[in-house]
C-alpha atoms as a PDB file:
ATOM      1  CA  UNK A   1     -32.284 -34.491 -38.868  1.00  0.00           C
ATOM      2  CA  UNK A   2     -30.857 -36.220 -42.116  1.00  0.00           C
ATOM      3  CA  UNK A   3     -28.246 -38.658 -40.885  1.00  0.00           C
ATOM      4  CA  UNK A   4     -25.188 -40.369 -43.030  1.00  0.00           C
ATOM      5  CA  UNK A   5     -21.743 -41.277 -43.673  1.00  0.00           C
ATOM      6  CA  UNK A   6     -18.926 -40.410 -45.638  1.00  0.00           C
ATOM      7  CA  UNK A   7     -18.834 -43.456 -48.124  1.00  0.00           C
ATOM      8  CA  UNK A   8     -16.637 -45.021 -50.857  1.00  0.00           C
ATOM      9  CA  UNK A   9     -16.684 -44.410 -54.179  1.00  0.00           C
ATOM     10  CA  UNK A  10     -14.411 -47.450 -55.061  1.00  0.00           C
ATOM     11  CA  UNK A  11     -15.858 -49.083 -57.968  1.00  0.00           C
ATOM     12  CA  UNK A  12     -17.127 -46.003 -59.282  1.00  0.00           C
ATOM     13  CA  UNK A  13     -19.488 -42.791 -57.939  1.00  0.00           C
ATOM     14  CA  UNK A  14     -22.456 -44.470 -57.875  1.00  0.00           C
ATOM     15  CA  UNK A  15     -21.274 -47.182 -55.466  1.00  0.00           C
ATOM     16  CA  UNK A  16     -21.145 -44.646 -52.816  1.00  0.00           C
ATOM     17  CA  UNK A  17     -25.168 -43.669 -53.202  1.00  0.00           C
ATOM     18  CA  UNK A  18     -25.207 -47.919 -53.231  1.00  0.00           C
ATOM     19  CA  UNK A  19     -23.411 -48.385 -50.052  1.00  0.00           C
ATOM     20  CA  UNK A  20     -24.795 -44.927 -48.330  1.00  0.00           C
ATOM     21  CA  UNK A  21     -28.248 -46.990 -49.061  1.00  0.00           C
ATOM     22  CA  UNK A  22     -27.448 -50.526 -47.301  1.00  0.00           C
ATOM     23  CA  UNK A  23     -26.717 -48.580 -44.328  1.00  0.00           C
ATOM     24  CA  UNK A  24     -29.553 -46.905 -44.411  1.00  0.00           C
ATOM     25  CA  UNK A  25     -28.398 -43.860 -44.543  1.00  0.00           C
ATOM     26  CA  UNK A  26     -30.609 -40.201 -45.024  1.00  0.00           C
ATOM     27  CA  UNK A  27     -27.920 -38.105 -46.451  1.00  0.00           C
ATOM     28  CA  UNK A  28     -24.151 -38.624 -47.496  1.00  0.00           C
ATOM     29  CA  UNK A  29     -20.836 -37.333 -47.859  1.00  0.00           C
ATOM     30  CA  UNK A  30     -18.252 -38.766 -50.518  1.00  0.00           C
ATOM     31  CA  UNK A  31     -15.252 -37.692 -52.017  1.00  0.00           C
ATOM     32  CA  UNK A  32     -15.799 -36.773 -55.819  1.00  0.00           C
ATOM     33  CA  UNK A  33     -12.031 -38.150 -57.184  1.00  0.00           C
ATOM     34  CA  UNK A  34      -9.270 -39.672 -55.886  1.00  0.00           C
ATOM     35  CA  UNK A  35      -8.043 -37.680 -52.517  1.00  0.00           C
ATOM     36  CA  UNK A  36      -4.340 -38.077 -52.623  1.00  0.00           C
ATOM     37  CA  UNK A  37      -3.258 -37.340 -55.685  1.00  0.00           C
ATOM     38  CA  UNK A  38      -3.331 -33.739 -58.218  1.00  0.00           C
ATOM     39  CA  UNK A  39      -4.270 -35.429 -61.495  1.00  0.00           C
ATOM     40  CA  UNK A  40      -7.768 -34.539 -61.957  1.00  0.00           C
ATOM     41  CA  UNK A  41     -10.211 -36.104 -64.750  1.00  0.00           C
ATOM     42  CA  UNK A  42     -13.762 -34.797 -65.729  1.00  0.00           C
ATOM     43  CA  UNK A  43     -16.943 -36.520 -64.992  1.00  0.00           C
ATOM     44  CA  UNK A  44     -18.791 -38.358 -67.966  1.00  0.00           C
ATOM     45  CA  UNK A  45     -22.024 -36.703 -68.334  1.00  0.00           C
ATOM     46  CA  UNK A  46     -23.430 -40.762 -68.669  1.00  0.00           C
ATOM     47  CA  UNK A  47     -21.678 -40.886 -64.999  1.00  0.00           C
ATOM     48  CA  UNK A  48     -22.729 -37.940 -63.657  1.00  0.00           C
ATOM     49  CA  UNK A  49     -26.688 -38.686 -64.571  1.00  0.00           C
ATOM     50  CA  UNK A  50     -26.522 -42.381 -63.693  1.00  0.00           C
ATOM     51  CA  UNK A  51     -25.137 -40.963 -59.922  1.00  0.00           C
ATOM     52  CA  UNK A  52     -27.917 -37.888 -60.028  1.00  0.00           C
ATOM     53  CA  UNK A  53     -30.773 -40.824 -60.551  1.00  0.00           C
ATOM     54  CA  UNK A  54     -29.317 -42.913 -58.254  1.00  0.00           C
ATOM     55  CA  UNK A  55     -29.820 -40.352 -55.516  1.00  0.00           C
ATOM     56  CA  UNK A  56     -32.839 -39.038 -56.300  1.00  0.00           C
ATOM     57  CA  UNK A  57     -33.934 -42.933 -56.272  1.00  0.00           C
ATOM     58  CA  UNK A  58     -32.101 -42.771 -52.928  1.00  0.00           C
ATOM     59  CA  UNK A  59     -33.654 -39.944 -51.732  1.00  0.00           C
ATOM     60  CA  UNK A  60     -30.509 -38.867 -50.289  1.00  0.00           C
ATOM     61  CA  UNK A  61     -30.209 -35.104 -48.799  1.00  0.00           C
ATOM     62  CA  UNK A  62     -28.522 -33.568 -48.621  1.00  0.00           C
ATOM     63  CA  UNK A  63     -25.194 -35.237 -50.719  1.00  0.00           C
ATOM     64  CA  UNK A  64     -21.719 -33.683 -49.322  1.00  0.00           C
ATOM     65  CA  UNK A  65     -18.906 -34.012 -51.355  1.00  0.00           C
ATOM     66  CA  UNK A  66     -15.321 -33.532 -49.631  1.00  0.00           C
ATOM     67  CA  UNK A  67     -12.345 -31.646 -51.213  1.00  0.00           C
ATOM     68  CA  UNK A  68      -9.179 -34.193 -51.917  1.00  0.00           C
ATOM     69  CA  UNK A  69      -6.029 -33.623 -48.759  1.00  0.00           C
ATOM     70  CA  UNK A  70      -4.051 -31.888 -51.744  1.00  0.00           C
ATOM     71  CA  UNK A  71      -5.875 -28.641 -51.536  1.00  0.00           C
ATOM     72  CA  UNK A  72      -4.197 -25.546 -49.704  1.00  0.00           C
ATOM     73  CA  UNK A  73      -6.231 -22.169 -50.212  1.00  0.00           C
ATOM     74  CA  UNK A  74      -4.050 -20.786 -47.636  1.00  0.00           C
ATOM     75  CA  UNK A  75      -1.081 -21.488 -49.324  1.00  0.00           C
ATOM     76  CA  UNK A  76       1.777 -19.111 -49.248  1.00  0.00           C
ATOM     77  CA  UNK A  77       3.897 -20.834 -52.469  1.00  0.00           C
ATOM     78  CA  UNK A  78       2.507 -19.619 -55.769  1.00  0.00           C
ATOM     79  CA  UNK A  79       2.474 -22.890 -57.506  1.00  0.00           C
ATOM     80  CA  UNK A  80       1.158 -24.810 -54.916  1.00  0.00           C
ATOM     81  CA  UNK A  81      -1.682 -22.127 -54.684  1.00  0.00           C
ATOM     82  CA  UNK A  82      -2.432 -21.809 -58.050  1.00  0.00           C
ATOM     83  CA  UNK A  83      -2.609 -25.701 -58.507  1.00  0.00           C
ATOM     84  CA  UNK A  84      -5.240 -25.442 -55.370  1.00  0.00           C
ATOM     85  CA  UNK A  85      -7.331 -23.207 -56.770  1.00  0.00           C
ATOM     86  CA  UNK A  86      -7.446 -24.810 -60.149  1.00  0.00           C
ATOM     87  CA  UNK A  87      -8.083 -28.169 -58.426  1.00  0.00           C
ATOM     88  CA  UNK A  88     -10.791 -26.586 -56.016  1.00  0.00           C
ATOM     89  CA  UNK A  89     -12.983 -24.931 -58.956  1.00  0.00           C
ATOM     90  CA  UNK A  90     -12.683 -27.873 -60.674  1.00  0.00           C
ATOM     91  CA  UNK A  91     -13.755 -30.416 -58.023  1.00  0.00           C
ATOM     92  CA  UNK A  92     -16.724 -27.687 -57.372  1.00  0.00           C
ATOM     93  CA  UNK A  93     -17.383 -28.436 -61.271  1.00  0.00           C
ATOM     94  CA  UNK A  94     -17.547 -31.705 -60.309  1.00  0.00           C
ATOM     95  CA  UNK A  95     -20.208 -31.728 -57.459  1.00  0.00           C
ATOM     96  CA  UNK A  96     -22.049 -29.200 -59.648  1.00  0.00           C
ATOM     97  CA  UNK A  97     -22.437 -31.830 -62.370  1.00  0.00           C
ATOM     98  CA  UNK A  98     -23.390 -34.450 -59.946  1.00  0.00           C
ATOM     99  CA  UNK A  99     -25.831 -32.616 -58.380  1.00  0.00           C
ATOM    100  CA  UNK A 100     -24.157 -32.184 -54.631  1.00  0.00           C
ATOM    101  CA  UNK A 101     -25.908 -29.958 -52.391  1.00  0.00           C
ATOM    102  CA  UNK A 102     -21.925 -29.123 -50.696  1.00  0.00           C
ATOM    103  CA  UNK A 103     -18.326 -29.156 -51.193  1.00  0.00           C
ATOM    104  CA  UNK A 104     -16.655 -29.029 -47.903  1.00  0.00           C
ATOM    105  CA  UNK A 105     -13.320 -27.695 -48.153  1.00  0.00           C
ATOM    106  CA  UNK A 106     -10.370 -27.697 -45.096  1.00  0.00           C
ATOM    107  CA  UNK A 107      -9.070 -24.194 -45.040  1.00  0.00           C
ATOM    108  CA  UNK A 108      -5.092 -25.318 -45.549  1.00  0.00           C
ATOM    109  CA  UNK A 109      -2.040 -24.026 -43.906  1.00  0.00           C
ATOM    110  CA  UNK A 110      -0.244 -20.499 -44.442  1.00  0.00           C
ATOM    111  CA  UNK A 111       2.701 -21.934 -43.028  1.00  0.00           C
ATOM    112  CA  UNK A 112       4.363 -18.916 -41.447  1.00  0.00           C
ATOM    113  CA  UNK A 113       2.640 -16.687 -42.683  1.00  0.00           C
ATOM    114  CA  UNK A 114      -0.044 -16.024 -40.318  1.00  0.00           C
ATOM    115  CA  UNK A 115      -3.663 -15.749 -40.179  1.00  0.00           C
ATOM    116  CA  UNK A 116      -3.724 -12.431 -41.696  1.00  0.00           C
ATOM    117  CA  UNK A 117      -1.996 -14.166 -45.063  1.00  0.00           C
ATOM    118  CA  UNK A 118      -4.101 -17.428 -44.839  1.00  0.00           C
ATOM    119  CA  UNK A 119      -7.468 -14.207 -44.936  1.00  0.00           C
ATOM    120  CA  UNK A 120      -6.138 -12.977 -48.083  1.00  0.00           C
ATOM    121  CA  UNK A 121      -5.213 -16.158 -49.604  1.00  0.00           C
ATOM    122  CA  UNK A 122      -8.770 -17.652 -49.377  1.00  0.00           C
ATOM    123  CA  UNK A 123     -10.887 -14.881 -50.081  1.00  0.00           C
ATOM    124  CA  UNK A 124      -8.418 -14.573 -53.081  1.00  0.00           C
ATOM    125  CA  UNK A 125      -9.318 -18.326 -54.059  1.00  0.00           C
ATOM    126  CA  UNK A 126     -13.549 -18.077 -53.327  1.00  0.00           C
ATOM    127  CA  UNK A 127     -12.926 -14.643 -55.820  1.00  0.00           C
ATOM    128  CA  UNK A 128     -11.784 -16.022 -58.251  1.00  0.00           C
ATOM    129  CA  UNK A 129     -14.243 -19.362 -57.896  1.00  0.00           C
ATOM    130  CA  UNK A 130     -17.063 -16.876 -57.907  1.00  0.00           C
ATOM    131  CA  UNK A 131     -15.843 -15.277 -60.733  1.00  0.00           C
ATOM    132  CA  UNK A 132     -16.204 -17.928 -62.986  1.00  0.00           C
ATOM    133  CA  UNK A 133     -19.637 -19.062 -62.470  1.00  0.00           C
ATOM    134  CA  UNK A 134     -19.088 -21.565 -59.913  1.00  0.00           C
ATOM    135  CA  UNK A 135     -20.897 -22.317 -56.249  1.00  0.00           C
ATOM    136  CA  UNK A 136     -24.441 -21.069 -57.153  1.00  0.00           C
ATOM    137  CA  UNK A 137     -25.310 -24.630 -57.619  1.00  0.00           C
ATOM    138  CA  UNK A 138     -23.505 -26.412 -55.074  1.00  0.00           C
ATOM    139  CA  UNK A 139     -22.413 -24.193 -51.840  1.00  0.00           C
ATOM    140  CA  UNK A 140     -19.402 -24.332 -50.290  1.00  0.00           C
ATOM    141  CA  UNK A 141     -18.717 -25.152 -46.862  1.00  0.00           C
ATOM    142  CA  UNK A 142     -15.321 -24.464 -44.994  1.00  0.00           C
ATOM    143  CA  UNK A 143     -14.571 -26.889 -42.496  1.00  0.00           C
ATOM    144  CA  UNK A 144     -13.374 -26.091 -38.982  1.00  0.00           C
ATOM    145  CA  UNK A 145     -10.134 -27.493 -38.123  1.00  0.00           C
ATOM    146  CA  UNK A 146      -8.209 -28.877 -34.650  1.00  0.00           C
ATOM    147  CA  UNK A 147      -5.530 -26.408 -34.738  1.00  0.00           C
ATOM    148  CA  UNK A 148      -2.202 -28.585 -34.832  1.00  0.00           C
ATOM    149  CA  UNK A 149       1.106 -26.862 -36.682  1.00  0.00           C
ATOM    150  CA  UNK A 150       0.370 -24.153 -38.714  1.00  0.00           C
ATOM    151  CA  UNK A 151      -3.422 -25.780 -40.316  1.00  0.00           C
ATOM    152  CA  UNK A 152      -5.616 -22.892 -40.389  1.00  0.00           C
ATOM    153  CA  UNK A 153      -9.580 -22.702 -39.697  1.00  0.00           C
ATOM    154  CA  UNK A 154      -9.478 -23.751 -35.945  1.00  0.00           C
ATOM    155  CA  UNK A 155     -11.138 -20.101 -35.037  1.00  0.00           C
ATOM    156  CA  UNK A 156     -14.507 -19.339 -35.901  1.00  0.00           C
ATOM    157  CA  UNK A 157     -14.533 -15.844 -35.742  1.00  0.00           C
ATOM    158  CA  UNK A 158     -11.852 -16.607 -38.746  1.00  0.00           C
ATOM    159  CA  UNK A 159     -14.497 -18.574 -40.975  1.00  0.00           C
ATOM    160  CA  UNK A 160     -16.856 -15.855 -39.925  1.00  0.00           C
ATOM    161  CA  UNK A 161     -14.718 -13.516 -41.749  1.00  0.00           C
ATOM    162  CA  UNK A 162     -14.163 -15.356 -44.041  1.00  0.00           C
ATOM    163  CA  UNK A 163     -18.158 -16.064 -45.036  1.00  0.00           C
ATOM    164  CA  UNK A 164     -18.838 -12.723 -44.632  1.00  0.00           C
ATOM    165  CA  UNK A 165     -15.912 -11.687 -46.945  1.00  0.00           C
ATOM    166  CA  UNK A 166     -17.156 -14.182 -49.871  1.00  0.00           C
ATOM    167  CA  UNK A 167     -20.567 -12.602 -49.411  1.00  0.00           C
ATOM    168  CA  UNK A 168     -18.753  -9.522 -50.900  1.00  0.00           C
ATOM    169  CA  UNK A 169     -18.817 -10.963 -54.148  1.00  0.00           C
ATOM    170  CA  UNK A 170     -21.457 -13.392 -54.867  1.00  0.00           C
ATOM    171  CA  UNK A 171     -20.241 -16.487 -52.800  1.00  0.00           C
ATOM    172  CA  UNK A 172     -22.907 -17.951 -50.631  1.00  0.00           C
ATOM    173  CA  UNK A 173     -20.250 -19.896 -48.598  1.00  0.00           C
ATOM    174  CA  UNK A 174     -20.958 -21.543 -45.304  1.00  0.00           C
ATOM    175  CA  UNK A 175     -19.934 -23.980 -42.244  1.00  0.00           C
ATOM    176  CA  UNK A 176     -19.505 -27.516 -41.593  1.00  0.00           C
ATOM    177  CA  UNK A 177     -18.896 -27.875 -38.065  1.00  0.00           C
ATOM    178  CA  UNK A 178     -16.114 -30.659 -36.870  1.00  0.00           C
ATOM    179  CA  UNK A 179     -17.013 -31.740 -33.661  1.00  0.00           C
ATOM    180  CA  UNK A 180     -14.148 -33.324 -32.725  1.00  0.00           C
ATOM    181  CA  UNK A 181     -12.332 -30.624 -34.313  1.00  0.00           C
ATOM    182  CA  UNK A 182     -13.622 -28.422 -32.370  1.00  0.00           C
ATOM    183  CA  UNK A 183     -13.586 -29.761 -29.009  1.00  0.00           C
ATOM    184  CA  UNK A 184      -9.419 -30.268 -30.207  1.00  0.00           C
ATOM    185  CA  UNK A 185      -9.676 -26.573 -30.855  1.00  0.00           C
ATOM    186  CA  UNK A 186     -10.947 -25.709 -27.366  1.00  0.00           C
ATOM    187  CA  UNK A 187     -14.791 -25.610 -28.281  1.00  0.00           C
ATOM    188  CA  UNK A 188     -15.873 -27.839 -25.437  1.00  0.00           C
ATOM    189  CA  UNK A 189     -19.640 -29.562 -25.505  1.00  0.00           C
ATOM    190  CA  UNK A 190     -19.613 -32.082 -22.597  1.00  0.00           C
ATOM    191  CA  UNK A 191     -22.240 -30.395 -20.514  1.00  0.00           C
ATOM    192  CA  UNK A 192     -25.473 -28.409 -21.033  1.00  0.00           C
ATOM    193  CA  UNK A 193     -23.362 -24.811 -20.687  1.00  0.00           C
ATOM    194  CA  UNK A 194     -20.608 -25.854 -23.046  1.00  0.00           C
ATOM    195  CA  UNK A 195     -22.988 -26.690 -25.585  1.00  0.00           C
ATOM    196  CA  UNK A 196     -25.366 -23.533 -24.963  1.00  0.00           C
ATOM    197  CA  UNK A 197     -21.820 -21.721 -25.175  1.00  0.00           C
ATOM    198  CA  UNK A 198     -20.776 -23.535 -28.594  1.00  0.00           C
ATOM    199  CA  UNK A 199     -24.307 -22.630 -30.111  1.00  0.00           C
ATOM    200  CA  UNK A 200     -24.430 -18.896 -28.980  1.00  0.00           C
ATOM    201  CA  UNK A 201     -20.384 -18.725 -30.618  1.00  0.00           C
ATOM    202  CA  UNK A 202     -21.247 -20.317 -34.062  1.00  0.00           C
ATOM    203  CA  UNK A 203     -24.110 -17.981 -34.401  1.00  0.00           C
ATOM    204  CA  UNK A 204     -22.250 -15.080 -33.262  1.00  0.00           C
ATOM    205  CA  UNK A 205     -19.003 -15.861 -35.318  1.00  0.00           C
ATOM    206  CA  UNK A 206     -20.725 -17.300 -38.519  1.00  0.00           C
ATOM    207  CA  UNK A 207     -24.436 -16.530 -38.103  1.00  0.00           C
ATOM    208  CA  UNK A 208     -26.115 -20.060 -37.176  1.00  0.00           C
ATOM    209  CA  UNK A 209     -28.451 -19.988 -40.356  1.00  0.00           C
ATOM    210  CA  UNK A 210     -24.754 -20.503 -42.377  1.00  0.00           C
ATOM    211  CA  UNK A 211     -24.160 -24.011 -40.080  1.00  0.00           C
ATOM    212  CA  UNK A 212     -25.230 -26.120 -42.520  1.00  0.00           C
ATOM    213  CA  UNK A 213     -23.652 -29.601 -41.838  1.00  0.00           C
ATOM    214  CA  UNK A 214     -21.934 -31.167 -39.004  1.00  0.00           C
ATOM    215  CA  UNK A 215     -19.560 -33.893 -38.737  1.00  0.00           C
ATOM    216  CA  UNK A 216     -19.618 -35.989 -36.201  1.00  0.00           C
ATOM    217  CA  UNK A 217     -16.667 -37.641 -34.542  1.00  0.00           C
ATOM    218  CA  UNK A 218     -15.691 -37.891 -31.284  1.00  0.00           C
ATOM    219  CA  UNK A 219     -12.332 -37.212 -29.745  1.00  0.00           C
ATOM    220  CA  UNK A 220      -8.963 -39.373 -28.998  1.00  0.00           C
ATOM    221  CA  UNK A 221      -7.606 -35.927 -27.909  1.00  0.00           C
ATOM    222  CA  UNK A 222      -8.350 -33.380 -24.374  1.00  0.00           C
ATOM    223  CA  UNK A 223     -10.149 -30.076 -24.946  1.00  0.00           C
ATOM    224  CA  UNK A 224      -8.187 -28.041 -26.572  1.00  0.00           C
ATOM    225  CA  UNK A 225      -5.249 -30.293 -27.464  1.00  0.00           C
ATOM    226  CA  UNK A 226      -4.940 -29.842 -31.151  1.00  0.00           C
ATOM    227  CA  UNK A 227      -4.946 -33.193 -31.516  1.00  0.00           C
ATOM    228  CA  UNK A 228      -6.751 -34.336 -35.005  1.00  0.00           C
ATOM    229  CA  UNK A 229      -7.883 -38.020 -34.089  1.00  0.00           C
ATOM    230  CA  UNK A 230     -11.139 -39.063 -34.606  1.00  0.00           C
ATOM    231  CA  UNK A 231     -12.832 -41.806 -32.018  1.00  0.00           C
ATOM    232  CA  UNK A 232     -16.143 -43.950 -32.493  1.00  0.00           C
ATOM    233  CA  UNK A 233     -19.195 -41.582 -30.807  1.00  0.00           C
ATOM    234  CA  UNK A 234     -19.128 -42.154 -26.670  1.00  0.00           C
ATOM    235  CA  UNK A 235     -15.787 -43.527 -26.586  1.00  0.00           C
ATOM    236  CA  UNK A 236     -13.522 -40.838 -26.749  1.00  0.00           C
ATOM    237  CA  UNK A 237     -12.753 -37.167 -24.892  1.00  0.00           C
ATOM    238  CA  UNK A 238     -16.237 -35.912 -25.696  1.00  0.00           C
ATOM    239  CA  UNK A 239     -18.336 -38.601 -24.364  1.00  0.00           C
ATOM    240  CA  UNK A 240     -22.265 -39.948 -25.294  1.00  0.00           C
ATOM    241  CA  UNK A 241     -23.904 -37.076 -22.949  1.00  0.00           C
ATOM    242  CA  UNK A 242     -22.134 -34.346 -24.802  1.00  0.00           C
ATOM    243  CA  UNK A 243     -23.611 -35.592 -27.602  1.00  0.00           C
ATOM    244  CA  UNK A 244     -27.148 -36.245 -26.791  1.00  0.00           C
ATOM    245  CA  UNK A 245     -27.502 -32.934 -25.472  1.00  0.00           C
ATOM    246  CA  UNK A 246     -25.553 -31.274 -28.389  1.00  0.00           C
ATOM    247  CA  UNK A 247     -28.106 -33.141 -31.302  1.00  0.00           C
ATOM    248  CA  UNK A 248     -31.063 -32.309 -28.923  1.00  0.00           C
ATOM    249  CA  UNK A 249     -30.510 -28.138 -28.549  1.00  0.00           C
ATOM    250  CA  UNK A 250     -33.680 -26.566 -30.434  1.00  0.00           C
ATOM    251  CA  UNK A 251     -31.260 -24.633 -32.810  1.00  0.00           C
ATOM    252  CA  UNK A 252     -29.206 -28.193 -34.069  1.00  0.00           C
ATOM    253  CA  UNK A 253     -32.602 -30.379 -34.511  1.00  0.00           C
ATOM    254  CA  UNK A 254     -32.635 -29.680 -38.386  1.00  0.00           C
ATOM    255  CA  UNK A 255     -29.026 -29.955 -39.326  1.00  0.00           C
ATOM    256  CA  UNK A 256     -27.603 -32.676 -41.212  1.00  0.00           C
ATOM    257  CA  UNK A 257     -25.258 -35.022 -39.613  1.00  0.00           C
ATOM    258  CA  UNK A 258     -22.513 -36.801 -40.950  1.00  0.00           C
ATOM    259  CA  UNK A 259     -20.022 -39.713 -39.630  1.00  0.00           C
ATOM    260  CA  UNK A 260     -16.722 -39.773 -40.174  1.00  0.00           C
ATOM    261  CA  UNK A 261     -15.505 -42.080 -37.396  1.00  0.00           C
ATOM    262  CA  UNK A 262     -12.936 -45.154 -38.016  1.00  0.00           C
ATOM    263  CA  UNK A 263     -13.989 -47.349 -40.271  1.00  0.00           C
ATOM    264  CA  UNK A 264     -11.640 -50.333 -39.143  1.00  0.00           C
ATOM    265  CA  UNK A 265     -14.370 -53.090 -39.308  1.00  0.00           C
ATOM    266  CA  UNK A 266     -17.833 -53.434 -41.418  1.00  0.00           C
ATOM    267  CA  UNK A 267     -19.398 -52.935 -38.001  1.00  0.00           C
ATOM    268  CA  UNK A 268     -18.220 -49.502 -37.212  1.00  0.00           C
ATOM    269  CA  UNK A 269     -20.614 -47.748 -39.466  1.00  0.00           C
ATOM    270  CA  UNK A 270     -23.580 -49.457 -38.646  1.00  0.00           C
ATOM    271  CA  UNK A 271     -22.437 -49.003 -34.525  1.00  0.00           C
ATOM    272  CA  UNK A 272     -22.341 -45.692 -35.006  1.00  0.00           C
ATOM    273  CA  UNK A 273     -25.239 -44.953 -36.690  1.00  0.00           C
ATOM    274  CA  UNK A 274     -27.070 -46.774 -34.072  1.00  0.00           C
ATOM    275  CA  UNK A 275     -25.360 -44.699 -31.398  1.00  0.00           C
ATOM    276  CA  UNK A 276     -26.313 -41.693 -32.962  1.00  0.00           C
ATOM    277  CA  UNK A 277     -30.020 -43.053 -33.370  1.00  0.00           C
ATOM    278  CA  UNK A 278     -30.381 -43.663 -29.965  1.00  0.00           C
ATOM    279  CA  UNK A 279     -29.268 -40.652 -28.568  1.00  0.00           C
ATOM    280  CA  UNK A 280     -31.348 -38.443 -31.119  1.00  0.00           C
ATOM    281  CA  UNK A 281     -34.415 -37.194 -28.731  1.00  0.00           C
ATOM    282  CA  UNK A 282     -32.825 -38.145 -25.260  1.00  0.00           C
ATOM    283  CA  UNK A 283     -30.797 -35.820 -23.147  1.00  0.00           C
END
């Protein structure tokens, strides 16, 4: 069970394999550019190769790279779509040269438009992504979301769809699972039921062999409140049982795990990461 964080790359890409490393981390997650802003820049090839020997140095897997908060597949202005899907193939680019196993991508918001639209929209975007080349080296993964306004990707049945649409024409696409996403969403995992519930509904809705990552994050919001909020792992909604039972189901054992809880002090990580430690193998 590969276990990691989603580190900086301030100072450059190959400070995030650096820092991923001191906290003796398994696998990773990153984000390949800056994450607020459209102006995108390629990758030296010198940069790219000093990051893919720094990891295989490392011996990180698998390496995650996250989509910048700009990106909107879903979205239902033009220009704002098009500049998405130019952005998206070429931050996939991106984690192609570096040698990322995923991009994980948030699904984006059709605003009024519905879920019907947002369908469309996406499958239009992974088409055309597929279409030139892209996502046979590095898969991508679409990331379950909470559910507040009109954000889409809260369902999984609609990422089911959505995976099994791609398939259609060449795009091995698959899941990262949210967990405090989902418990925001109304996928609850507090006791042994929930979580036998949650297991049997992603591999009903996406087929569990396509849950290939999970985040981990507990939650400062109830079940089912849409609330995006991440909390430090036992000390939110969810709770440390949920948890330990959740990371010890036969089917989960092998996935890769990655933090993203509040990073507020230099202790945080390395809390978490022990909490997670701990609770690996009890229940």
């Amino acid at each position: 069970m590969p276990l990691g964080v989603h580190t900086s790359i301030a100072g450059g890409l190959c400070k995030s394999v650096e820092r991923a490393v001191s906290l003796g981390c398994d696998a990773m997650q990153m984000f390949g550019r800056n994450p607020r802003a459209w102006a995108w820049s390629p990758v030296s090839e010198t940069d790219a190769a000093l990051f893919r020997s720094k990891r295989e140095e490392a011996l990180l897997w698998p390496v995650a790279i996250h989509t910048t908060y700009l990106i909107n597949l879903s979205a239902p202005d033009d220009v704002i779509f098009d500049k998405s899907v130019f952005l998206f193939k070429k931050e996939l680019e991106t984690a192609e040269r570096l040698g990322a196993d995923y991009l994980v991508t948030h699904l984006g918001s059709p605003g009024e438009m519905g879920r019907d639209f947002a369908l469309r929209r996406i499958l239009s975007a992974l088409k055309e992504t597929a279409s030139a080349g892209l996502g046979k080296k590095t898969r991508v993964l679409l990331e379950n979301t909470a559910g507040g306004g009109s954000g889409f990707g809260s369902s999984l049945a609609d990422i089911g769809r959505i995976i099994e649409g791609a398939s259609a024409f060449g795009l091995d696409a698959g899941l990262c699972y949210d967990t405090c996403h989902g418990f925001a969403a109304g996928y609850d995992m507090r006791t042994r039921d929930d979580v036998e519930s949650l297991v049997k509904g992603i591999d009903k809705e996406t087929g569990f062999k396509n849950l290939k990552l999970m985040h981990l994050n507990d939650s400062k919001g109830e079940l089912n409140s849409r609330l995006d909020r991440h909390e430090h792992i036992g000390k939110g909604r969810i709770g440390i049982d949920g948890f330990a039972i959740l990371l010890n189901h036969p089917k989960v054992l092998k996935t890769p795990l990655i933090l993203e809880t509040p990073k507020k002090t230099e202790g945080d990580d390395p809390m978490n990461l022990a909490t997670i430690k701990r609770i690996i193998g009890e229940a």
